[in-house]
Structure formats: C-alpha cells, structure tokens
Protein backbone atom coordinates (compact mmCIF):
# COMPACT_ATOMS: atom_id res chain seq x y z
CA UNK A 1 -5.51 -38.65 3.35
CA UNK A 2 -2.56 -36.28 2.63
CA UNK A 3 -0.52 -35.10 6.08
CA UNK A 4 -0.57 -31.59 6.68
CA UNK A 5 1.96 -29.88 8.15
CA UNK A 6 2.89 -26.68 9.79
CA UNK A 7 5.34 -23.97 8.42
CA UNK A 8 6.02 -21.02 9.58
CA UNK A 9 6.62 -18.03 7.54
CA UNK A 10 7.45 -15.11 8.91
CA UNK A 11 8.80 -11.55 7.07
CA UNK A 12 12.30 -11.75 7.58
CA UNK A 13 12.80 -9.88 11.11
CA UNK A 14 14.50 -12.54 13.41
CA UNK A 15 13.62 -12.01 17.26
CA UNK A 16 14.85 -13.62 20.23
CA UNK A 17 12.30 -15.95 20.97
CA UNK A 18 13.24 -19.55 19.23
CA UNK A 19 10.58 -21.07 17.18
CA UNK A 20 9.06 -23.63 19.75
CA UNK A 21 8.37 -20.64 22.27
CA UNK A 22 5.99 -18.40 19.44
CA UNK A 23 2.72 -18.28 20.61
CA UNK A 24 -0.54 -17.71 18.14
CA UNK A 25 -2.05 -14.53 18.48
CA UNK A 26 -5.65 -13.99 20.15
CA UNK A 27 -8.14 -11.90 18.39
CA UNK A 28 -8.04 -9.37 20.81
CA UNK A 29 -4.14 -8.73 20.26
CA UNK A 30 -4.37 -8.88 16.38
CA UNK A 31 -7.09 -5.79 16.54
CA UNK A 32 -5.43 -3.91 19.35
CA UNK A 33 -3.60 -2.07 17.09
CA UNK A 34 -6.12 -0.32 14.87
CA UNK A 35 -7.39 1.63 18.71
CA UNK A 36 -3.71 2.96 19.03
CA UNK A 37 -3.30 6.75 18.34
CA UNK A 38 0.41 8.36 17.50
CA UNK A 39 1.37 11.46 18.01
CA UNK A 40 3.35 13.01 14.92
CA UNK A 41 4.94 15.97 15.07
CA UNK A 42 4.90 18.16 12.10
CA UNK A 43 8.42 20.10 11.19
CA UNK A 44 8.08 23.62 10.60
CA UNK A 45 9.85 23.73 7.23
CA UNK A 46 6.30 21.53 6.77
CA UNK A 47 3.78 23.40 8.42
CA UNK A 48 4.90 26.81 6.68
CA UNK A 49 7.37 25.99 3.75
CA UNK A 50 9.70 29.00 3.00
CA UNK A 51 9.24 30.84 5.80
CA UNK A 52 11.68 31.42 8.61
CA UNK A 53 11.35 28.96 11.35
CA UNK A 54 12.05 29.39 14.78
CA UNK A 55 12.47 25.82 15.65
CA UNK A 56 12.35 22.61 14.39
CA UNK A 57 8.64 21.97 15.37
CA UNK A 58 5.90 23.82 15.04
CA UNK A 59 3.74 21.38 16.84
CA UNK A 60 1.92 18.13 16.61
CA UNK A 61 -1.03 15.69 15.27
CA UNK A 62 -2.75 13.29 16.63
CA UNK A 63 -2.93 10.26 14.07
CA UNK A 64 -4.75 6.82 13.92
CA UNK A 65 -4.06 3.71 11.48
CA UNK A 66 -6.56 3.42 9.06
CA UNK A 67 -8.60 0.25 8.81
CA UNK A 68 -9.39 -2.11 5.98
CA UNK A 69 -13.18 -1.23 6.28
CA UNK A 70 -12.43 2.71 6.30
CA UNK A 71 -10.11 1.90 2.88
CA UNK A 72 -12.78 0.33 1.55
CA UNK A 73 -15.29 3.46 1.61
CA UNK A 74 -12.22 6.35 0.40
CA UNK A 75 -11.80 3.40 -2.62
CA UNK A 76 -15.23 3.41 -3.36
CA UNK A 77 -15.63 7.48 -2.52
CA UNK A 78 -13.20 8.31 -4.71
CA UNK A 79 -14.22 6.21 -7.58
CA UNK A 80 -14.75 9.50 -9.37
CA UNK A 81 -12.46 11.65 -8.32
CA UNK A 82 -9.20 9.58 -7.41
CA UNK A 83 -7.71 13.21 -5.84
CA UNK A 84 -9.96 12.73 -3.34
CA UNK A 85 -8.18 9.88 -1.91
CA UNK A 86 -5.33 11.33 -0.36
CA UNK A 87 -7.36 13.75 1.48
CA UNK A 88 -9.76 11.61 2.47
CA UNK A 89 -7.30 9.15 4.60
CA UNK A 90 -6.18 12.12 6.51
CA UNK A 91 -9.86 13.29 7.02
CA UNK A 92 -10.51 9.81 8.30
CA UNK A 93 -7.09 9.44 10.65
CA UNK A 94 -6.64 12.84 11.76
CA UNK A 95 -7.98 12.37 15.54
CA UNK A 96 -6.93 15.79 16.30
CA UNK A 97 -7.87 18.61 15.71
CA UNK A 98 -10.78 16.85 13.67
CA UNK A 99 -11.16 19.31 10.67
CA UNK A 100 -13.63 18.96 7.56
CA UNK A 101 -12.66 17.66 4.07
CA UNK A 102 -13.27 21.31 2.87
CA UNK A 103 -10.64 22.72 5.77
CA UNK A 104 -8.45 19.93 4.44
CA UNK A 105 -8.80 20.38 0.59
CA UNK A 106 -7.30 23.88 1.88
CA UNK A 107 -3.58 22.57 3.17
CA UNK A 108 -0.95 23.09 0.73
CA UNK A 109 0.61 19.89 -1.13
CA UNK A 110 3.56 19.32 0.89
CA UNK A 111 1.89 18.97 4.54
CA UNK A 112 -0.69 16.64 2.57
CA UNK A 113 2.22 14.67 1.55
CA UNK A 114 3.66 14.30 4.72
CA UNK A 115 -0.03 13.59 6.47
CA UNK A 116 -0.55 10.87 4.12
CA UNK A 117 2.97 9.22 4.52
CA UNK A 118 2.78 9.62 8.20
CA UNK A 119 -0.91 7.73 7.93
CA UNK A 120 0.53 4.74 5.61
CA UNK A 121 3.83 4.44 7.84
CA UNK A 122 1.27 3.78 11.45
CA UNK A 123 -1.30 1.85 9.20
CA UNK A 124 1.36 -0.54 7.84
CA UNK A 125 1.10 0.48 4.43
CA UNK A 126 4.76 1.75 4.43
CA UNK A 127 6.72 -0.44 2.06
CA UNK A 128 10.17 -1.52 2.60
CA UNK A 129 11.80 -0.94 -0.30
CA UNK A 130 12.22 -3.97 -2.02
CA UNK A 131 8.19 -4.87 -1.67
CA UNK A 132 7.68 -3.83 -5.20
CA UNK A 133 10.84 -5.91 -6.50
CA UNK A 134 9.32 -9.07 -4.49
CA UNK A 135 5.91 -8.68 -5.79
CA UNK A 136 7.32 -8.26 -9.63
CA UNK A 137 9.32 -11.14 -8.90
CA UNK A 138 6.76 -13.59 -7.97
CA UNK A 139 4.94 -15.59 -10.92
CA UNK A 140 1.67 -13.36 -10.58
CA UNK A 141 4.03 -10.40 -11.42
CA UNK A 142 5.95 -11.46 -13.87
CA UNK A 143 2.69 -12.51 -15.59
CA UNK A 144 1.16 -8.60 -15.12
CA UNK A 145 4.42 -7.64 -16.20
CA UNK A 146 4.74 -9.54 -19.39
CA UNK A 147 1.21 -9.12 -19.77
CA UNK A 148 1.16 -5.07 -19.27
CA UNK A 149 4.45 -5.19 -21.66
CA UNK A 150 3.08 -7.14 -24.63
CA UNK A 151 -0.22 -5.85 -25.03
CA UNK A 152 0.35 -2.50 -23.97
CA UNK A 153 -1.85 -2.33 -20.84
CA UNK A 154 -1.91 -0.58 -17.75
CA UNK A 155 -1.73 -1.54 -14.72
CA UNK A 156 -5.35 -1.36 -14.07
CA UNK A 157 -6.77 -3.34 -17.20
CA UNK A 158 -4.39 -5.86 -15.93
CA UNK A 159 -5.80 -6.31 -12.20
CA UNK A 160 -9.14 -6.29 -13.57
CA UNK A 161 -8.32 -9.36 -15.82
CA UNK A 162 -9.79 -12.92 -14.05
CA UNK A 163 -7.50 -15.50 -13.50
CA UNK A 164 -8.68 -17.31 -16.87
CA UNK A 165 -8.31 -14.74 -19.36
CA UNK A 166 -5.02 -14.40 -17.57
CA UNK A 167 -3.83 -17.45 -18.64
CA UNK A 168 -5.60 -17.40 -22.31
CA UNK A 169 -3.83 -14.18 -22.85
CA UNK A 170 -0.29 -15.63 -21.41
CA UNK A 171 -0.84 -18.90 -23.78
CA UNK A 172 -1.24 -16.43 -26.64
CA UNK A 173 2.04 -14.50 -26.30
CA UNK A 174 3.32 -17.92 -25.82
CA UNK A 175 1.97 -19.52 -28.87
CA UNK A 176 2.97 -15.95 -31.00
CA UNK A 177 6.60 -16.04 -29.87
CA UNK A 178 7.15 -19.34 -30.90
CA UNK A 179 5.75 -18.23 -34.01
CA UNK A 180 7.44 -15.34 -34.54
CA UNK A 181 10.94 -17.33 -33.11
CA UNK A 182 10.05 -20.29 -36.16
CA UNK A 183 10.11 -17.29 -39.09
CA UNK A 184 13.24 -16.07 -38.39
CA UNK A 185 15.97 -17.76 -40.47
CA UNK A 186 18.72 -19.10 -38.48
C-alpha cells in the first residue's frame, strides 16, 4: 500500500503563523462567510454620471456574496437570455433596498457595472490578475488553447468537449503536424 502524505498548498499569501501552528477549518467557519453583508458605497460620478456632484458619495448599498447554489439558478435562468445574468446577481445580492428585476433592468450601464464588480469582489470571484495567465498556463489550458486555435472553436464548444474527445482531437493535431512537418523539404 502506497504512503500518503500531506502537502499543503496554499495561494501564495504568506501569514505569520508557521506551518505546524495552521489549524483545519470547521464547517461552521468555512460557511460563515456567505451570512456576511458589506456595505458599499456608491460614488456619485456613479449614481448620476455627468451631473454635478456635491460630494464624493451619494450614499450606500447593502451587498451579500453570492453562493454557489444561487449561481447555479442565474446560469440556468439565463440560459436564454445571457443579459440577464448580470442583473440577476445584483437582484439576488442586493440586501438593501431589495428592488425587482424590472426596477433593476431600469439602472443605467455604468452603476450595473459597478454593482456587479462590487458583488464578484465580496463573493470571491475577483481575479487577481494573473488568474487567467495561470489557468492558460496549466496543461488543461494549453490544451483549450491549442485546441480553440487549430480548429477554430470557441471557448464554449471547447468546455463542452469530454475529456476523451479531448484527447482524440489533441492526438489528431498531433498526428497532422507531423504530417504536415514530413512534406516540407528540408
């Protein structure tokens, strides 16, 4: 029987603590934050682009992070219409004032903007900004890459390929390059 043992992985952000004294998280602490609500106040430039602003802040709203669950439903409610998305994360974080998706469909573009950034930055969907180099440089992402590239895919044809036609399809361009590389005269 093959030893396993522990490593520990962690995303970069060194803290005091030395790596004998880390405890594991209870259940209890990994959900507590998903009850948290944030206060974000909106600047007025926001709230009423253009117009002369007395202040910096026109007031406030009361966020909170979105759940994996309440993704789940705007994904599948806005299978249809993927404009609907956007809207519908506020509709679902916005804790106050609660207002209806046809009060929100009415807010111009650039307060939805910042609603929705302000909802992925407390719901840690925020990415720092080298997340998207890291996942293209891992061997899944090269492969949707190359894949996406050669073939002339999007993004979405790719994700919904399984793992197996994955590597059929990589084992082709493989095979044709080698092909293509053996034509050419030297």
């Amino acid at each position: 029987m093959q030893a396993v043992r522990n490593q520990e992985l962690s995303d970069g952000v060194q803290g005091d603590a030395d790596e004998g004294s880390r405890q594991l998280l209870s259940a209890q602490e990994l959900l507590a934050g998903s009850l948290l609500t944030y206060d974000i106040v909106v600047p007025a430039d926001i709230l009423q682009p253009g117009a002369e602003s007395s202040g910096p802040s026109r007031g406030r709203v009361r966020l909170r992070p979105l759940k994996v669950a309440t993704l789940a439903l705007i994904s599948r409610a806005a299978r249809e219409d993927s404009s609907l998305v956007p809207l519908l994360m506020i509709k679902e974080s916005l804790v106050e004032p609660q207002l209806p998706l046809e009060q929100i469909r009415q807010m111009h573009a650039g307060l939805v903007n910042f609603l929705v950034a302000a909802v992925n930055r407390i719901s840690g969907l925020d990415p720092a900004p080298s997340a998207a180099q890291n996942a293209a440089a891992t061997a899944i992402g090269e492969s949707h890459l190359l894949l996406a590239w050669y073939f002339g895919w999007t993004p979405t044809q790719v994700a919904e390929l399984t793992p197996g036609q994955v590597a059929v399809y990589l084992a082709g361009i493989e095979r044709l390059q080698g092909a293509a590389a053996q034509r050419k005269p030297a």
